[in-house]
PDB file of N, CA and C in Angstrom:
ATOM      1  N   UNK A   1     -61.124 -29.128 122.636  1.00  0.00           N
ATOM      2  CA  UNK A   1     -61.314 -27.958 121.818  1.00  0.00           C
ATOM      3  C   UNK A   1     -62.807 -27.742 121.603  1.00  0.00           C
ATOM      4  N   UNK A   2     -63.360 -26.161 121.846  1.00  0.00           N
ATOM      5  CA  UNK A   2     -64.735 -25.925 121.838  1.00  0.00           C
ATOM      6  C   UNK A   2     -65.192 -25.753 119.969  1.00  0.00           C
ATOM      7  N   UNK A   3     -65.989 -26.629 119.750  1.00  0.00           N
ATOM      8  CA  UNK A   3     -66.682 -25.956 118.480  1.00  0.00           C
ATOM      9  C   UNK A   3     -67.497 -24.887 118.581  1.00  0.00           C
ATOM     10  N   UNK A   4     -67.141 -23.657 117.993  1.00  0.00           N
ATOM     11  CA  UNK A   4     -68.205 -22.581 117.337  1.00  0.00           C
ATOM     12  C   UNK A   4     -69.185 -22.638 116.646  1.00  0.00           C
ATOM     13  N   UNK A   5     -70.298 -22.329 116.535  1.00  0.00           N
ATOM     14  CA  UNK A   5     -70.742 -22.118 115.633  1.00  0.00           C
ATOM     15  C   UNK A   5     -71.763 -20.420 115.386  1.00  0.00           C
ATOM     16  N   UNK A   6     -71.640 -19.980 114.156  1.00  0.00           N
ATOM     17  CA  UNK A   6     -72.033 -18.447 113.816  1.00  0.00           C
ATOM     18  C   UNK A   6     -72.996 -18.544 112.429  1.00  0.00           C
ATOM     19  N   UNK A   7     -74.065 -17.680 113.143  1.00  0.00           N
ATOM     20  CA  UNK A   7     -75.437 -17.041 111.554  1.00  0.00           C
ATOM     21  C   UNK A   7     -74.171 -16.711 110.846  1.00  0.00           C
ATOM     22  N   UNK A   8     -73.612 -16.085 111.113  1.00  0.00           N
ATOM     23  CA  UNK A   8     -72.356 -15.160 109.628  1.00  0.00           C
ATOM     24  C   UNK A   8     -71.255 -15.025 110.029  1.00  0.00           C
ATOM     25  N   UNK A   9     -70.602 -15.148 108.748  1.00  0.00           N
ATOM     26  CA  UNK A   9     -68.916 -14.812 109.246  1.00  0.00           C
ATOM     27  C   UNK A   9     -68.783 -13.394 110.409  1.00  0.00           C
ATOM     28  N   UNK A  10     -70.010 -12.477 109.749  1.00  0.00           N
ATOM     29  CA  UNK A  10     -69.566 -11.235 110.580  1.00  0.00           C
ATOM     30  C   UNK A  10     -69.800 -11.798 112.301  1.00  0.00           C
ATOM     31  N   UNK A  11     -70.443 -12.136 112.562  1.00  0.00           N
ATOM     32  CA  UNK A  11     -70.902 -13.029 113.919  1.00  0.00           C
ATOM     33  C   UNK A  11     -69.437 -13.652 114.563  1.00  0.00           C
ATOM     34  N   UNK A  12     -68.597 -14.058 113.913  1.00  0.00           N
ATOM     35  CA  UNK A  12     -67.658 -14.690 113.910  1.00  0.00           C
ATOM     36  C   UNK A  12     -66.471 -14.004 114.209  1.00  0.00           C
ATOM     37  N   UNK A  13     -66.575 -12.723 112.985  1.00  0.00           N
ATOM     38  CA  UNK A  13     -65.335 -12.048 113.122  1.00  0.00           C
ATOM     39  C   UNK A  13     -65.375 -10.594 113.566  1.00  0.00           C
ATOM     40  N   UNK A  14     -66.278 -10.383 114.086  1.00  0.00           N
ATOM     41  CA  UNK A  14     -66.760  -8.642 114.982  1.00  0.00           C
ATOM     42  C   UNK A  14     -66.398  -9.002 116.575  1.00  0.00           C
ATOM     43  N   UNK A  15     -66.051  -7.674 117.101  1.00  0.00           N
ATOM     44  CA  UNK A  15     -66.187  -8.108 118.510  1.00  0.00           C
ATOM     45  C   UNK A  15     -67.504  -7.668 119.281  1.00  0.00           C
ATOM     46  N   UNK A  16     -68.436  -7.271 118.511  1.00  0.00           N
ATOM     47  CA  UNK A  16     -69.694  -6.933 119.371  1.00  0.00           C
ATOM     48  C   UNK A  16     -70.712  -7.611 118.286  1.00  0.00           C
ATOM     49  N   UNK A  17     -71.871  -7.474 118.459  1.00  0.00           N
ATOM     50  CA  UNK A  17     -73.214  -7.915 118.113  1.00  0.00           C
ATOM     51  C   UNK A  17     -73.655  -7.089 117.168  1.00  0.00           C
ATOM     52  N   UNK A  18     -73.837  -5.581 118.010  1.00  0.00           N
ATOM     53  CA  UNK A  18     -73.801  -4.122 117.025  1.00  0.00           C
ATOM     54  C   UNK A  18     -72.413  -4.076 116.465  1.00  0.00           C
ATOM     55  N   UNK A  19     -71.334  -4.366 116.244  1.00  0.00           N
ATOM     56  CA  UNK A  19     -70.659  -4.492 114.883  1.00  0.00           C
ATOM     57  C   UNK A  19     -70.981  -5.040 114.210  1.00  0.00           C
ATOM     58  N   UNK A  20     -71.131  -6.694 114.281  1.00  0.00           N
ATOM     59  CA  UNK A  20     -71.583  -7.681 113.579  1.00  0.00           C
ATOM     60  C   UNK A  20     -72.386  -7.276 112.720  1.00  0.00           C
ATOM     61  N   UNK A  21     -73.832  -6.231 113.294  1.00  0.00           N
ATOM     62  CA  UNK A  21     -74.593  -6.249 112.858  1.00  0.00           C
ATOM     63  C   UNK A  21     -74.810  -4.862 111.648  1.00  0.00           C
ATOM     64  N   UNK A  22     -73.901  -4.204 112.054  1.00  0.00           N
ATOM     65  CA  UNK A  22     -73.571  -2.863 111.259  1.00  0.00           C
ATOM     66  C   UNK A  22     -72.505  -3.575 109.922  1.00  0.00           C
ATOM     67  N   UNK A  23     -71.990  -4.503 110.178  1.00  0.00           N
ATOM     68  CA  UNK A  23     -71.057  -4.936 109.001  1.00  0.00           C
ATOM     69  C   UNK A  23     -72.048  -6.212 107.968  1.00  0.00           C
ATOM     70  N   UNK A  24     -73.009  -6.500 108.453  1.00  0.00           N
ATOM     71  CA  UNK A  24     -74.206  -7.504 108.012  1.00  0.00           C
ATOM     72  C   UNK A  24     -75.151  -6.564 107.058  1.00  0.00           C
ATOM     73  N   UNK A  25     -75.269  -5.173 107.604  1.00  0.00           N
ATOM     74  CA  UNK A  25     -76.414  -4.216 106.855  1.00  0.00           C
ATOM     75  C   UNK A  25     -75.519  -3.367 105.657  1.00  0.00           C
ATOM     76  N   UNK A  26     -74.259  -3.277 105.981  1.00  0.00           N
ATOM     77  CA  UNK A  26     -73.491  -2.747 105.388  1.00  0.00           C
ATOM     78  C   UNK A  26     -72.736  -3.136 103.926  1.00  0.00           C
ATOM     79  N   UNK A  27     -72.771  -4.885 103.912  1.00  0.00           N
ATOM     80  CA  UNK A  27     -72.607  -5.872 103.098  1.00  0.00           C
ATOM     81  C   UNK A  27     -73.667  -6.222 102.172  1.00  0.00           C
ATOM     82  N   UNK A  28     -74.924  -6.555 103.098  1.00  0.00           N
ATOM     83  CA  UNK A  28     -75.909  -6.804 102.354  1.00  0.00           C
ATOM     84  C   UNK A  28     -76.266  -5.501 101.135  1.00  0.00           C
ATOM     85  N   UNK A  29     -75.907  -4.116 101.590  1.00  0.00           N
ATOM     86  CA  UNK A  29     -76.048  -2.508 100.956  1.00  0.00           C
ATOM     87  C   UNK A  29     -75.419  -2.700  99.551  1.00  0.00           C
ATOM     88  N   UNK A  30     -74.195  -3.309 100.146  1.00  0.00           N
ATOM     89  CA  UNK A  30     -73.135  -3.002  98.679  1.00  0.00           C
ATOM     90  C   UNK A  30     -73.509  -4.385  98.323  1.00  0.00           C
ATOM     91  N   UNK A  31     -73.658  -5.210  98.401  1.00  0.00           N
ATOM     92  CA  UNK A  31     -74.610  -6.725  97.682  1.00  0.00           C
ATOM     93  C   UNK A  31     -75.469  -5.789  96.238  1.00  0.00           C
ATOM     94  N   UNK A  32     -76.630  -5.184  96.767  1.00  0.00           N
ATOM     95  CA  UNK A  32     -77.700  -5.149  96.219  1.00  0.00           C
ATOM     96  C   UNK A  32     -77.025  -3.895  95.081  1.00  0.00           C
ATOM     97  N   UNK A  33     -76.235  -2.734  95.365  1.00  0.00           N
ATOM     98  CA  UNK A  33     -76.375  -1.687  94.621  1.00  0.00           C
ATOM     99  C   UNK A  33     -75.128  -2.130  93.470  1.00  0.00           C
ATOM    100  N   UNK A  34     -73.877  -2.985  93.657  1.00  0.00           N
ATOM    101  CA  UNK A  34     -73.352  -3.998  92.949  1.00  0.00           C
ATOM    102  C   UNK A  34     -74.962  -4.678  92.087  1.00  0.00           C
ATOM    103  N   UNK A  35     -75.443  -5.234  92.695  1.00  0.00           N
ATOM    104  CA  UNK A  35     -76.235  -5.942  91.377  1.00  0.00           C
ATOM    105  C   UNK A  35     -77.148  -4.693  90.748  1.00  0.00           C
ATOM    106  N   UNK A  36     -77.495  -3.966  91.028  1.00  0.00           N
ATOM    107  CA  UNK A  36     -78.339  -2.687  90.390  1.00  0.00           C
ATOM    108  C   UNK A  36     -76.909  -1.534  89.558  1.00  0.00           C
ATOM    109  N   UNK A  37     -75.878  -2.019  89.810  1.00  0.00           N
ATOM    110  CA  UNK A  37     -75.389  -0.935  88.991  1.00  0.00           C
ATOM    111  C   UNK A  37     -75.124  -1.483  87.605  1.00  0.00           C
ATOM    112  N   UNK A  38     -74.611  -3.092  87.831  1.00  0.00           N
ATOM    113  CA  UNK A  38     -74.183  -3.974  87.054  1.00  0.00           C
ATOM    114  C   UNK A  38     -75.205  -4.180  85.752  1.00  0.00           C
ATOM    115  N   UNK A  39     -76.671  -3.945  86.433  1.00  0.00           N
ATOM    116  CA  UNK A  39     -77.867  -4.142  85.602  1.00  0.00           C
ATOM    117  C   UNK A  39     -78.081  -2.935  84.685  1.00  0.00           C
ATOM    118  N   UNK A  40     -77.614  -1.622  84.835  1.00  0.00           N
ATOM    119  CA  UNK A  40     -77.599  -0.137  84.393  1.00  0.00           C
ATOM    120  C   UNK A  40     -76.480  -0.781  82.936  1.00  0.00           C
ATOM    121  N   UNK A  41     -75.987  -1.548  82.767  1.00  0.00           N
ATOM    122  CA  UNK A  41     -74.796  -1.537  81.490  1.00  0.00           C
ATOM    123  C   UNK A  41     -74.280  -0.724  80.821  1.00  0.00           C
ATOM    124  N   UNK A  42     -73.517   0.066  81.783  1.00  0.00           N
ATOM    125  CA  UNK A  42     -72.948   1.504  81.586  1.00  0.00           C
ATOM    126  C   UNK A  42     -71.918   0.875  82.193  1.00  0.00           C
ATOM    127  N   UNK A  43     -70.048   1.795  81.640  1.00  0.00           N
ATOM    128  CA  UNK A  43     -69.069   1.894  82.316  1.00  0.00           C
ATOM    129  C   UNK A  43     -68.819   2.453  83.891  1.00  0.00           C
ATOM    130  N   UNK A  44     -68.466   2.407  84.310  1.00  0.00           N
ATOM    131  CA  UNK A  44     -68.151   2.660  85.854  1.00  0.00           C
ATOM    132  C   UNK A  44     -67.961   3.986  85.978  1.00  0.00           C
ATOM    133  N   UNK A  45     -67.837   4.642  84.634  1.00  0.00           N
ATOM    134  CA  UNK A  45     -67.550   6.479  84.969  1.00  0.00           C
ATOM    135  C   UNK A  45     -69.053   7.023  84.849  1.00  0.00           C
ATOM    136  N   UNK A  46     -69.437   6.173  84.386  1.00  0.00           N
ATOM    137  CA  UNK A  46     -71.542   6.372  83.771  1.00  0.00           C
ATOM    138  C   UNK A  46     -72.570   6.325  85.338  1.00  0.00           C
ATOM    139  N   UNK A  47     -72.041   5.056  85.954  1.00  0.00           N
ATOM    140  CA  UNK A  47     -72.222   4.515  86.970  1.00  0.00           C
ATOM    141  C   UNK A  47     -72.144   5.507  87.739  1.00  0.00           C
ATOM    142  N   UNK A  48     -70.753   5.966  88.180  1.00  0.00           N
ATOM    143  CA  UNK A  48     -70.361   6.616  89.217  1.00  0.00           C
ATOM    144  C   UNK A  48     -70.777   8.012  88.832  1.00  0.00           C
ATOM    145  N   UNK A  49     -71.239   8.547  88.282  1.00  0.00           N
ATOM    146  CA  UNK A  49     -71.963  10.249  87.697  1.00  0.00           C
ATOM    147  C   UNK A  49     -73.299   9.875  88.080  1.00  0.00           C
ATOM    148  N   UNK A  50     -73.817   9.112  87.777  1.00  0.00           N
ATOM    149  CA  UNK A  50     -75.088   8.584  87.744  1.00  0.00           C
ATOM    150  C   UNK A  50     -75.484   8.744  89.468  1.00  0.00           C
ATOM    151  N   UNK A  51     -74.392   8.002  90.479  1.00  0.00           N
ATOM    152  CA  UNK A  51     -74.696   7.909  91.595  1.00  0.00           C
ATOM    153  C   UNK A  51     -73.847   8.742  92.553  1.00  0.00           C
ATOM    154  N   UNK A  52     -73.417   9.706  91.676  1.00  0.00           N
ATOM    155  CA  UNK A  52     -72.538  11.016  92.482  1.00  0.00           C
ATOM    156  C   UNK A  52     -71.338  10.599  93.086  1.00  0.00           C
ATOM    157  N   UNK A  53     -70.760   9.965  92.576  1.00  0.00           N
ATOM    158  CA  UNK A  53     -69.405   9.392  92.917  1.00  0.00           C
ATOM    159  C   UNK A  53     -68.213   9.268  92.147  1.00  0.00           C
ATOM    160  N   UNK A  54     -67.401   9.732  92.729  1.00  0.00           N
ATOM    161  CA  UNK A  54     -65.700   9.510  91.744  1.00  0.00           C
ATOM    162  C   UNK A  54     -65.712   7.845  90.752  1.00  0.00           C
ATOM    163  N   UNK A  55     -65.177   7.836  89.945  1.00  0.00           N
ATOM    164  CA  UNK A  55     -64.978   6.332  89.685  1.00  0.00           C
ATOM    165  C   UNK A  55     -64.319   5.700  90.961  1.00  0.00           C
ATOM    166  N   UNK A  56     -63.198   6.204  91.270  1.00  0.00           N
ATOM    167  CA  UNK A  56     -62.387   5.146  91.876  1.00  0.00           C
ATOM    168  C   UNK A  56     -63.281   5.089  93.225  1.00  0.00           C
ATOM    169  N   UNK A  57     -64.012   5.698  93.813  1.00  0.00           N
ATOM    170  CA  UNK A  57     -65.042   5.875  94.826  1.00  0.00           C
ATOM    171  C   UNK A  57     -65.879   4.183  94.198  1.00  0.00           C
ATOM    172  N   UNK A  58     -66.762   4.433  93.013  1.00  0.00           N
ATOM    173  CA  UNK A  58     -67.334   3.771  92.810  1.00  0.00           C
ATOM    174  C   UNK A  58     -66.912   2.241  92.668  1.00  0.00           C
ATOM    175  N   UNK A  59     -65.943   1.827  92.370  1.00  0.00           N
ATOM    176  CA  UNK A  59     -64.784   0.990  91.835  1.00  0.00           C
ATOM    177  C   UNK A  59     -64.152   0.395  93.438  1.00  0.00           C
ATOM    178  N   UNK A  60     -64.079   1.055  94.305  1.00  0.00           N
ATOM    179  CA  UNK A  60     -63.962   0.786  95.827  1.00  0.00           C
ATOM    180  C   UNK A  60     -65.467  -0.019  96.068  1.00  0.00           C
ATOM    181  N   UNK A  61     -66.181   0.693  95.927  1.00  0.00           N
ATOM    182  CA  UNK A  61     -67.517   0.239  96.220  1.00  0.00           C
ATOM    183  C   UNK A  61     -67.925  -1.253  95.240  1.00  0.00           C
ATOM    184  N   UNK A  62     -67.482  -1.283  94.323  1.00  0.00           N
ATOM    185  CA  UNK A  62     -68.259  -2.460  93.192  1.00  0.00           C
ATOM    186  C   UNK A  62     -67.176  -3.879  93.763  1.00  0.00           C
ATOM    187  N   UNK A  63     -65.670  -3.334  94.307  1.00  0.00           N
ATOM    188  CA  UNK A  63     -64.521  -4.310  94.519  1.00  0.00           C
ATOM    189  C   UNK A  63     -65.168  -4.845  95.877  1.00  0.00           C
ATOM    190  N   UNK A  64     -66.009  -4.218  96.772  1.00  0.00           N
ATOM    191  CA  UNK A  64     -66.637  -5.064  98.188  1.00  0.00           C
ATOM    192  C   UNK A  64     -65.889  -4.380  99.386  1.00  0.00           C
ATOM    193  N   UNK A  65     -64.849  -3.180  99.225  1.00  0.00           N
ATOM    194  CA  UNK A  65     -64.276  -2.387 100.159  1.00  0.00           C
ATOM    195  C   UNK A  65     -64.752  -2.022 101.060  1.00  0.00           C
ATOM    196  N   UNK A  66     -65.175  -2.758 101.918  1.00  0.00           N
ATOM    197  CA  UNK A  66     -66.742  -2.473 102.947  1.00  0.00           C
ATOM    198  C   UNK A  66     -65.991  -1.565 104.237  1.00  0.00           C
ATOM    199  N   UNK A  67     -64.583  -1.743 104.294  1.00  0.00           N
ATOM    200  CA  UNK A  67     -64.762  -1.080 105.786  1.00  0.00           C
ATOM    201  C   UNK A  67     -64.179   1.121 105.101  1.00  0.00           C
ATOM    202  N   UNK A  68     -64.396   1.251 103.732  1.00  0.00           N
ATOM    203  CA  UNK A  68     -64.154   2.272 102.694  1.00  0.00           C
ATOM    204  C   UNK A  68     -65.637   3.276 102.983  1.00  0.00           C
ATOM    205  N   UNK A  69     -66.741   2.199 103.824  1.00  0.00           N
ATOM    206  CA  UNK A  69     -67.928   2.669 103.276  1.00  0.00           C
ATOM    207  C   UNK A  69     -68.787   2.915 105.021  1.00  0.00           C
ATOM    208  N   UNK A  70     -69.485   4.032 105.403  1.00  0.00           N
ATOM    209  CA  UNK A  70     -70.385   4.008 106.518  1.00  0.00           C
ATOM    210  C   UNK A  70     -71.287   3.603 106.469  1.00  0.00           C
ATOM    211  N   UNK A  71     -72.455   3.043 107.195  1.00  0.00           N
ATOM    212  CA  UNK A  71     -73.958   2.505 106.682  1.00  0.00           C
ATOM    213  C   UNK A  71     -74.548   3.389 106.020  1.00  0.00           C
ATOM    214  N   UNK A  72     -74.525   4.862 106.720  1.00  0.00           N
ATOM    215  CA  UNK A  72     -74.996   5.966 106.325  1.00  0.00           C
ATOM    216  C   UNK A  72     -74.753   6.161 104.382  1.00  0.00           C
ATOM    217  N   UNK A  73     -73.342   6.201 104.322  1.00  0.00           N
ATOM    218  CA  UNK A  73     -73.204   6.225 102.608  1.00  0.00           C
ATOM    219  C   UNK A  73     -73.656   5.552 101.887  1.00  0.00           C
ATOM    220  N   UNK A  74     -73.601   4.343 102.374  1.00  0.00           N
ATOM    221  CA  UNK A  74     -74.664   3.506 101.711  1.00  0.00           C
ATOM    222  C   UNK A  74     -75.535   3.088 101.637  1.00  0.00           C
ATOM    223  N   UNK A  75     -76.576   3.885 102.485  1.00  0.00           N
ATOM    224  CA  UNK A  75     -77.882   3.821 102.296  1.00  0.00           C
ATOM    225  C   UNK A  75     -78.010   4.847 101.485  1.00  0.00           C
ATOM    226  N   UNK A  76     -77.297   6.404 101.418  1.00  0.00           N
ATOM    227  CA  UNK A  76     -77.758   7.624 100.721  1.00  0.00           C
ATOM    228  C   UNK A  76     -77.368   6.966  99.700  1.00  0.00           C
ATOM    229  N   UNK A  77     -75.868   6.003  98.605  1.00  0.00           N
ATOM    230  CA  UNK A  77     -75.901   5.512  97.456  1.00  0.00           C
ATOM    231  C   UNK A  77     -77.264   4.799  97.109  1.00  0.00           C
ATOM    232  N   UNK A  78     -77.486   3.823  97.810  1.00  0.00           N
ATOM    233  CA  UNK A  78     -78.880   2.377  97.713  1.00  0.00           C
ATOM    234  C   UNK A  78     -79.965   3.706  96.695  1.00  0.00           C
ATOM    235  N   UNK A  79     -80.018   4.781  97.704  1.00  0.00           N
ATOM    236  CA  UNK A  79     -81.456   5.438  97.327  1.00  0.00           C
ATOM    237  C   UNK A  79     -81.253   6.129  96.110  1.00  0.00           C
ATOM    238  N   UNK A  80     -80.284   6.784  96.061  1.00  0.00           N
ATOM    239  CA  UNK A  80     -79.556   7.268  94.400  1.00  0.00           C
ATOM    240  C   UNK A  80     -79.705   6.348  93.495  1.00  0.00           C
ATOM    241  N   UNK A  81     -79.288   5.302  93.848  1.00  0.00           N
ATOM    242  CA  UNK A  81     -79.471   3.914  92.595  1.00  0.00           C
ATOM    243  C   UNK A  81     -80.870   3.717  92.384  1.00  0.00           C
ATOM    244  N   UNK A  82     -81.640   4.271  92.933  1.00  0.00           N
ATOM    245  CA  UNK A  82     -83.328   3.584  92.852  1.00  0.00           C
ATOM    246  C   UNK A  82     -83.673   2.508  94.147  1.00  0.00           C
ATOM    247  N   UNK A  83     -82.886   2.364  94.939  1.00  0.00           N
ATOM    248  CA  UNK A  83     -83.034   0.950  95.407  1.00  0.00           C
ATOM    249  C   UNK A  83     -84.091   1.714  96.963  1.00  0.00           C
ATOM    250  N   UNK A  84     -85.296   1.045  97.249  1.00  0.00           N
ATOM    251  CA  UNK A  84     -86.065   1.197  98.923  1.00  0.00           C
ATOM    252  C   UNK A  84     -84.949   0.742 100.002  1.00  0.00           C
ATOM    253  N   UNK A  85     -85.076   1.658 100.750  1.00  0.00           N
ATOM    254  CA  UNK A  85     -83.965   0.956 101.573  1.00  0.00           C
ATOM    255  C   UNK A  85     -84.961   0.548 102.955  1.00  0.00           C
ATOM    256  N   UNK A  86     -85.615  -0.470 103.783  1.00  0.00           N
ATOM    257  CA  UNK A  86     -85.696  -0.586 104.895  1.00  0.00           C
ATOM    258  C   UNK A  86     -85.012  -1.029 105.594  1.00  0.00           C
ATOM    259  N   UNK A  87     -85.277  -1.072 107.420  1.00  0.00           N
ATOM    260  CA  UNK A  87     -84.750  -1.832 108.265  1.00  0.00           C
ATOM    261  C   UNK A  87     -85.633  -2.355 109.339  1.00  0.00           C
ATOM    262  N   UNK A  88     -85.052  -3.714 109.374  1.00  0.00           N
ATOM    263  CA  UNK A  88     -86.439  -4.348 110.241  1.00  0.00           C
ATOM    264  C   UNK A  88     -85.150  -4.561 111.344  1.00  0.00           C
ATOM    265  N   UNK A  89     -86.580  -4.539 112.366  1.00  0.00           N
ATOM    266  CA  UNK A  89     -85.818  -4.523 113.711  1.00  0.00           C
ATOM    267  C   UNK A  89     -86.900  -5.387 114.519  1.00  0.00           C
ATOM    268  N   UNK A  90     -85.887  -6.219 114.708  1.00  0.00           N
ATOM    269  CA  UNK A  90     -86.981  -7.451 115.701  1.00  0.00           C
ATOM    270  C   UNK A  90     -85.859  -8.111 117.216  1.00  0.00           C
ATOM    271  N   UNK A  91     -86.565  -8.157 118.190  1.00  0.00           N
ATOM    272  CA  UNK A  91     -86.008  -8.936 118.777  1.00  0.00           C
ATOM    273  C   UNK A  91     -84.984 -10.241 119.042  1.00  0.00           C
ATOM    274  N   UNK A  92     -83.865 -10.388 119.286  1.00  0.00           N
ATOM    275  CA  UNK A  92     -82.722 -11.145 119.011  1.00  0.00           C
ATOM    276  C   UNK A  92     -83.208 -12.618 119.670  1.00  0.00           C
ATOM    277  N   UNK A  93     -82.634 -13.191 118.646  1.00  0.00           N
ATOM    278  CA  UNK A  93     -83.056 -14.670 119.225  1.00  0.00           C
ATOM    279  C   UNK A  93     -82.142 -15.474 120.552  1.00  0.00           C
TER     280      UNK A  93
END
């Protein structure tokens, strides 16, 4: 039996590299705007007005519903919340 080994579960459980890597930028998105909404100490209907979103929209988003969400949406949320959004792009090891 071959041992695996993977940088990330997504590495693990994508069937391409560019999935992997779209579900890695996509995670890390809702990571950060989860901890920036959490820090706002407002209810989730405060939250979600705040960042132009339904509650239950927002409430999808705070639960980790990642495949609910495009990179695209969540970079336009990240920037609504206040948050810089970059992307570094470097050569694969």
């Amino acid at each position: 039996m071959k041992i695996s080994y993977f940088d990330t579960v997504w590495d693990a459980i994508e069937p391409s590299k560019s999935e992997a890597a779209n579900m890695k930028a996509r995670a890390d998105l809702m990571i950060a705007i989860h901890k920036t909404v959490l820090g706002w100490n407002t209810t989730q209907a405060g939250a979600a007005k705040r960042l132009g979103l339904t509650q239950p929209r927002l409430n999808d988003l705070l639960k980790g519903r990642i495949t609910k969400f495009s990179l695209d949406a969540l970079i336009n949320h990240a920037t609504k919340a206040g948050l810089d959004v970059k992307v570094k792009v470097g050569k694969a090891a």
